[in-house]
Protein backbone atom coordinates (compact mmCIF):
# COMPACT_ATOMS: atom_id res chain seq x y z
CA UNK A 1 -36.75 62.08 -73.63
CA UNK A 2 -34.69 59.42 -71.72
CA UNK A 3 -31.23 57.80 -73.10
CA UNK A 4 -30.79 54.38 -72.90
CA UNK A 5 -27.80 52.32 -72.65
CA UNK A 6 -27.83 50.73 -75.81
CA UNK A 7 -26.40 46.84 -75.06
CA UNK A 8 -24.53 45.53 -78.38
CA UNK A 9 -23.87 41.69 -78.57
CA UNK A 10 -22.01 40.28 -81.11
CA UNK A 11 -23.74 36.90 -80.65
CA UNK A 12 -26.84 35.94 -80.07
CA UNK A 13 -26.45 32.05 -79.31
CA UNK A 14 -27.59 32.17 -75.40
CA UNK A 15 -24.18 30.17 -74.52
CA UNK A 16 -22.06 32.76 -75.47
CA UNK A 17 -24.16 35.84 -75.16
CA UNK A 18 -22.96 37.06 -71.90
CA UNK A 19 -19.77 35.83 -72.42
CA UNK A 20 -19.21 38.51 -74.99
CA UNK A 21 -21.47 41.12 -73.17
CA UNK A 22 -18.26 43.32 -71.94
CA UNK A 23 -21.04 46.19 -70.98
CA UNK A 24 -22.20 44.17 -67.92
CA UNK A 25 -19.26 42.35 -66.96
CA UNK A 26 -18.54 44.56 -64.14
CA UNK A 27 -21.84 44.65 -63.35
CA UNK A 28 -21.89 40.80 -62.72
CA UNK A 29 -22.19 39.73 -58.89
CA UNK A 30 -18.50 38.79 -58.87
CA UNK A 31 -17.76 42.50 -59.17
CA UNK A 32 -20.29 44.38 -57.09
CA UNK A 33 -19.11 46.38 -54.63
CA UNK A 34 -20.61 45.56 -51.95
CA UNK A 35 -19.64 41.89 -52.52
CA UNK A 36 -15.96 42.95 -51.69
CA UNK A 37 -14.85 44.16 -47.97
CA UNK A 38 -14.09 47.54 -47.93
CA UNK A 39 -10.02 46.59 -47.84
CA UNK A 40 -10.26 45.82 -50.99
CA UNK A 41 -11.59 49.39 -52.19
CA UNK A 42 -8.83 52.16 -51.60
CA UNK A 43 -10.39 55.55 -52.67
CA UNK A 44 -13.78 54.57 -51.41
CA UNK A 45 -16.64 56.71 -52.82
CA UNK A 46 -20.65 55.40 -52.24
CA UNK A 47 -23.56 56.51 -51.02
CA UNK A 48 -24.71 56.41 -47.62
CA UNK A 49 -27.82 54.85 -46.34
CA UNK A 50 -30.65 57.38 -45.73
CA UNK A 51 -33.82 57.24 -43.35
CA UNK A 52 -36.68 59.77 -44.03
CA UNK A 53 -39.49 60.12 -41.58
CA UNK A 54 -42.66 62.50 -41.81
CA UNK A 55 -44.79 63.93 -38.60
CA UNK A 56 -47.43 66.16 -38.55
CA UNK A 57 -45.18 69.42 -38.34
CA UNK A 58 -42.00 68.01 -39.95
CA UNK A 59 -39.25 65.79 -41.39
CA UNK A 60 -36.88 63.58 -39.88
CA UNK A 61 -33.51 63.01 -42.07
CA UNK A 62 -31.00 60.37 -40.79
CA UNK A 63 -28.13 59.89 -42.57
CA UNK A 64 -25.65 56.83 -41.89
CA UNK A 65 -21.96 58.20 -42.09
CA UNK A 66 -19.99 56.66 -39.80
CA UNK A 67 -16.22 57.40 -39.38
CA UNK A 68 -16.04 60.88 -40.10
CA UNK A 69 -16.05 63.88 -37.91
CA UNK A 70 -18.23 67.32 -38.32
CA UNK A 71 -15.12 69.24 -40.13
CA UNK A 72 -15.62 66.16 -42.97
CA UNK A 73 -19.33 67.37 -44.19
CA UNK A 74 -20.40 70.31 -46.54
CA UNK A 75 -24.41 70.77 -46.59
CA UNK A 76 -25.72 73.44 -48.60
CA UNK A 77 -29.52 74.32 -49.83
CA UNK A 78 -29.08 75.17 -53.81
CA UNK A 79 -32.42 75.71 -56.16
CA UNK A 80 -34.61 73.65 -53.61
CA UNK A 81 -32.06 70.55 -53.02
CA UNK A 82 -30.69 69.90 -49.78
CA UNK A 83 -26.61 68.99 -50.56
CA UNK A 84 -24.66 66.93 -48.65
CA UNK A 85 -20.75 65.97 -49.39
CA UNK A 86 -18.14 64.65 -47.15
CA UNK A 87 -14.70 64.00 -47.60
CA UNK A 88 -11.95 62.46 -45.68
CA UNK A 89 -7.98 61.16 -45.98
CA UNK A 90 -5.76 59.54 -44.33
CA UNK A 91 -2.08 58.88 -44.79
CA UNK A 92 0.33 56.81 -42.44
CA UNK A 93 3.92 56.55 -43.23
CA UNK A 94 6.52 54.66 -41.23
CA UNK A 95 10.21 54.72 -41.82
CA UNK A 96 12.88 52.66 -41.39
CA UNK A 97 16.64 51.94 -41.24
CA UNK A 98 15.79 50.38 -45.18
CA UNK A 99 12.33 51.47 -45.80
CA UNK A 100 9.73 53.44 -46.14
CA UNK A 101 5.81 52.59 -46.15
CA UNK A 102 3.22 54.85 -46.69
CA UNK A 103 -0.40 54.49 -46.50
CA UNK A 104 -3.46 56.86 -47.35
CA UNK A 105 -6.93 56.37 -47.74
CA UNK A 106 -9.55 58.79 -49.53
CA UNK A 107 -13.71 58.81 -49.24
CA UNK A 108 -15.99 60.82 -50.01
CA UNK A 109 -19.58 60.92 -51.13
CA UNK A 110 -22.43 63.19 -52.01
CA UNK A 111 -26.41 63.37 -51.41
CA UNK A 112 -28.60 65.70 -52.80
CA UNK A 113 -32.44 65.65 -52.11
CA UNK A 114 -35.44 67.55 -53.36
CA UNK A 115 -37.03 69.31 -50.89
CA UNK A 116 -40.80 69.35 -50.77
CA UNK A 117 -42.20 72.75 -51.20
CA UNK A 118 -43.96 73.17 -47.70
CA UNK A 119 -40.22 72.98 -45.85
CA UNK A 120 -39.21 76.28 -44.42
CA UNK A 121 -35.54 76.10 -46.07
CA UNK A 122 -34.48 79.17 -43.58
CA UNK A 123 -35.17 76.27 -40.41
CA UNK A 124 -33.44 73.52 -41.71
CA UNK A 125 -31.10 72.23 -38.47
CA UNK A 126 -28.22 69.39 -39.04
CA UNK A 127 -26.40 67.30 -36.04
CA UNK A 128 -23.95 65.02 -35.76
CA UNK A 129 -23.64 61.73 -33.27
CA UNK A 130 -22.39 58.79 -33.38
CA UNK A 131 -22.07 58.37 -37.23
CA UNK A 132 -25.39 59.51 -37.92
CA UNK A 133 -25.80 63.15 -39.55
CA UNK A 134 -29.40 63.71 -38.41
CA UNK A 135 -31.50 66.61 -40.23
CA UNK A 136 -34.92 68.44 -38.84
CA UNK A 137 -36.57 70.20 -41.29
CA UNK A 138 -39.72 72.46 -40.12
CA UNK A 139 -42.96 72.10 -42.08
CA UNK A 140 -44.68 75.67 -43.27
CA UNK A 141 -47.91 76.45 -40.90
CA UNK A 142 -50.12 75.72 -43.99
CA UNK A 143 -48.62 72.54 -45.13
CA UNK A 144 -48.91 70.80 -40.70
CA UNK A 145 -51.62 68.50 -40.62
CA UNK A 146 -54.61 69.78 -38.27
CA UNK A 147 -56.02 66.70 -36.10
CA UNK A 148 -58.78 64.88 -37.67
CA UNK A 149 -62.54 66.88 -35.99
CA UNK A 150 -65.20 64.65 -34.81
CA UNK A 151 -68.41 65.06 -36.55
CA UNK A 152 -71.47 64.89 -34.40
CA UNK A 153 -74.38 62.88 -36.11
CA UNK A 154 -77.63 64.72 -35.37
C-alpha cells in the first residue's frame, strides 16, 4: 500500500490551475533550494552527495561533507542500515559601546543506507579528509567475485 499526496484544485480552467495549486507552490523553481545561495538558508539541513563504488572484494562509500570536522559525525549500524548524522553550530557575537550583534548558524543532516547482505558489518572502516567522509566496507568470502576460468576447447 503506498499514500499518495492527494493534489486538490479548486479550478480546473488551465489559466488559473496552478495559480490556485497552494500544494506545489513551494515546490515551484522560484523556491527550490538549491536555486538560493546558501546565505539565504540559516538552519541549513540537506542531504549530502553520495558516491558508491563496487570491486571484487568490496564497497567504496564517499560521502561529500565539507565544512565539518570528525567530532561533527555520528555513524552507527542499526537492523542492517549504515547511519550517518552530523551536526554543527556556530555563533559569533560582537559588542559594542551601543550594540550588540550576534550570529549563529545550525546544519545538520542524516544518511541512512541498506546494507547488502554479503557486507561483513563487524569490518566496516570510516575516514575523514578533506570534506569527504570515505567508508570501506569488506565483502563476505562467499559473496567476492572469483576471476572468470578459461575454458579449454578440446
Amino acid at each position: 500500500m503506498t499514500l499518495v499526496k492527494f493534489k486538490r484544485r479548486p479550478f480546473r480552467n488551465l489559466m488559473t490551475q496552478d495559480f490556485f495549486d497552494m500544494d506545489d507552490f513551494f515546490d515551484n523553481r522560484t523556491w527550490v533550494r538549491d536555486m538560493l545561495p546558501d546565505s539565504f538558508w540559516n538552519g541549513k539541513r540537506s542531504e549530502p552527495a553520495l558516491n558508491i563504488k563496487e570491486t571484487g572484494d568490496h564497497f567504496e562509500i564517499e560521502l561529500a561533507a565539507p565544512g565539518f570536522q570528525k567530532k561533527d559525525f555520528e555513524v552507527t549500524i542499526e537492523d542492517g542500515c549504515l547511519n550517518i548524522a552530523a551536526e554543527k553550530s556556530q555563533s559569533k557575537e560582537e559588542k559594542e559601546d551601543k550594540f550588540t550583534r550576534r550570529e549563529f548558524s545550525y546544519n545538520s543532516f542524516e544518511r541512512s543506507l541498506q546494507l547488502p547482505e554479503n557486507v561483513k558489518q563487524e569490518e566496516i572502516k570510516a575516514a575523514y579528509k578533506d570534506g569527504i567522509l570515505s567508508f570501506n566496507l569488506a565483502k563476505k568470502e562467499e559473496a567476492k567475485k572469483a576471476p572468470p576460468k578459461k575454458v579449454q576447447i578440446g
